[in-house]
C-alpha atoms as a PDB file:
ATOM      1  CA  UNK A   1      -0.129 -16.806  -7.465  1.00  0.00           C
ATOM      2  CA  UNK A   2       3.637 -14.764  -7.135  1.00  0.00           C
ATOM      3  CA  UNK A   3       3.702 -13.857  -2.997  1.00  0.00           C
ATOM      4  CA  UNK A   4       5.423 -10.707  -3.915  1.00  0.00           C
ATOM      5  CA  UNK A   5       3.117  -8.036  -5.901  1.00  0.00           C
ATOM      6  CA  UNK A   6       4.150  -5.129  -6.459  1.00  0.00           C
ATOM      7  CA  UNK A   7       0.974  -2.559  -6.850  1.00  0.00           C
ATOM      8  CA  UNK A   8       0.890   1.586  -7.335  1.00  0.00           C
ATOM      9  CA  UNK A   9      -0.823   3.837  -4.395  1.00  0.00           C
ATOM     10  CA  UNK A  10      -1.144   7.153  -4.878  1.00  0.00           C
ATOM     11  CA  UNK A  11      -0.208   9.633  -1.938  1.00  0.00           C
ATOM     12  CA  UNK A  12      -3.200  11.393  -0.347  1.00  0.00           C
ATOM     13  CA  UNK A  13      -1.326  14.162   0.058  1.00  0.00           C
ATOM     14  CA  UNK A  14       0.876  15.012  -3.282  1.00  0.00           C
ATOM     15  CA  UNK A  15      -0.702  12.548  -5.393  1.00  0.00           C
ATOM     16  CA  UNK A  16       2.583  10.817  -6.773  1.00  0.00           C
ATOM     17  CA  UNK A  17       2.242   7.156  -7.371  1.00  0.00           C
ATOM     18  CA  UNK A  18       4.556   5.329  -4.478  1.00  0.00           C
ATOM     19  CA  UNK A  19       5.217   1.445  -6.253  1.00  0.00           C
ATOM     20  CA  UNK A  20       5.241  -0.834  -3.247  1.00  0.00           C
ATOM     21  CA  UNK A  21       5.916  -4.525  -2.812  1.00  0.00           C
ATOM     22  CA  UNK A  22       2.967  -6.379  -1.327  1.00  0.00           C
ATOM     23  CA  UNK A  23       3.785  -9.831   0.358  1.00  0.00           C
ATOM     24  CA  UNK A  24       1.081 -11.754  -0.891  1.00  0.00           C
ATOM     25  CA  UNK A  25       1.237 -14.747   1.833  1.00  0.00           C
ATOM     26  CA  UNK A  26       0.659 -12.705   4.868  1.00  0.00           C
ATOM     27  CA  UNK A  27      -2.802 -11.816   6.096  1.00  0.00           C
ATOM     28  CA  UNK A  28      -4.841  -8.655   5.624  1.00  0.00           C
ATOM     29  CA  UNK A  29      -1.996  -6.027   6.259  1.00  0.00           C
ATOM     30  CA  UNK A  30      -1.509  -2.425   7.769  1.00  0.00           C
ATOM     31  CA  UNK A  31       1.532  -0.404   7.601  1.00  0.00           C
ATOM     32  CA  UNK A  32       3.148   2.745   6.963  1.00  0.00           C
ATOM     33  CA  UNK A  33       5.209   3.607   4.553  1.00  0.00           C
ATOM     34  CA  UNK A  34       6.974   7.572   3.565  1.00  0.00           C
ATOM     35  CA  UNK A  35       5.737   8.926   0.209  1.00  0.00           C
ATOM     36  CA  UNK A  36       9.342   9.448  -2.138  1.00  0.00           C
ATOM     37  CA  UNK A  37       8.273  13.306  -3.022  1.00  0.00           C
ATOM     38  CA  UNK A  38       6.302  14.836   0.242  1.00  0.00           C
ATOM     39  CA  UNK A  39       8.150  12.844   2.407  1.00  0.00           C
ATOM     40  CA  UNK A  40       4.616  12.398   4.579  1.00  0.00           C
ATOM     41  CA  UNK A  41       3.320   9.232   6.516  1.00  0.00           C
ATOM     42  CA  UNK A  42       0.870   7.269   4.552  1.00  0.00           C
ATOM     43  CA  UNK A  43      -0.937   4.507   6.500  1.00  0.00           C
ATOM     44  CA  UNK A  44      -1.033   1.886   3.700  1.00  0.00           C
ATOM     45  CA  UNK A  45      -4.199  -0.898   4.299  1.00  0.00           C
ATOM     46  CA  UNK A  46      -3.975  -4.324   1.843  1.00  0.00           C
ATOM     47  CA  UNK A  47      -6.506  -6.523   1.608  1.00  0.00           C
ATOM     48  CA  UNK A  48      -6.210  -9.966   0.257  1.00  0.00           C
ATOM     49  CA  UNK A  49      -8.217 -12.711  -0.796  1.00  0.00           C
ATOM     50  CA  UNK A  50      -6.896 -16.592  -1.483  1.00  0.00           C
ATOM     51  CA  UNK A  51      -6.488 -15.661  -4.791  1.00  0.00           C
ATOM     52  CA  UNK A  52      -4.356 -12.682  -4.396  1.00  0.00           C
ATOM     53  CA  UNK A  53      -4.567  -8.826  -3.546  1.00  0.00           C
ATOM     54  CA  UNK A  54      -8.073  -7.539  -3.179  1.00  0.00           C
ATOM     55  CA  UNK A  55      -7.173  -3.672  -2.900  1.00  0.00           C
ATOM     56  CA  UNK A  56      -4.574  -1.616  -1.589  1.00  0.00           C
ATOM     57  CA  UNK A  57      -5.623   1.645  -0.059  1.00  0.00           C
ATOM     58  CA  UNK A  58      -3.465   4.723   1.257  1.00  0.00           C
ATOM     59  CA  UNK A  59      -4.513   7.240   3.242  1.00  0.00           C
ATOM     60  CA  UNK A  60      -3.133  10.071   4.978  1.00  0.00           C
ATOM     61  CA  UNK A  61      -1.623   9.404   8.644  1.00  0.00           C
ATOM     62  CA  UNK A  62      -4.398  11.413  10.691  1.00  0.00           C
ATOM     63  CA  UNK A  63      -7.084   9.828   8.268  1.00  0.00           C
END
């Protein structure tokens, strides 16, 4: 397993596809990160497993 991923998310609000880089060796994760078009909050939620990333969800920052 690589402990850098990098996976697409699509912006709740525009829709673009934001590429991020996941850090595979941390725990369950919550940040947020600005979409590169709208320039809006996303509140970005990664789950993993031992064997890797289990989903990556984004959602908008009042959501």
């Amino acid at each position: 397993m690589k402990s850098i991923e990098t996976v697409s998310v699509p912006c709740p609000y525009c829709g673009e596809i934001m590429e991020l880089q996941i850090d595979c060796v941390d725990s369950d994760l919550e940040f947020m990160e600005d979409c590169p078009v709208c320039c809006k909050p996303v509140t970005i939620t990664v789950t993993l497993t031992d064997s890797g990333i289990a989903s990556v969800v984004g959602r908008p920052e009042d959501g």
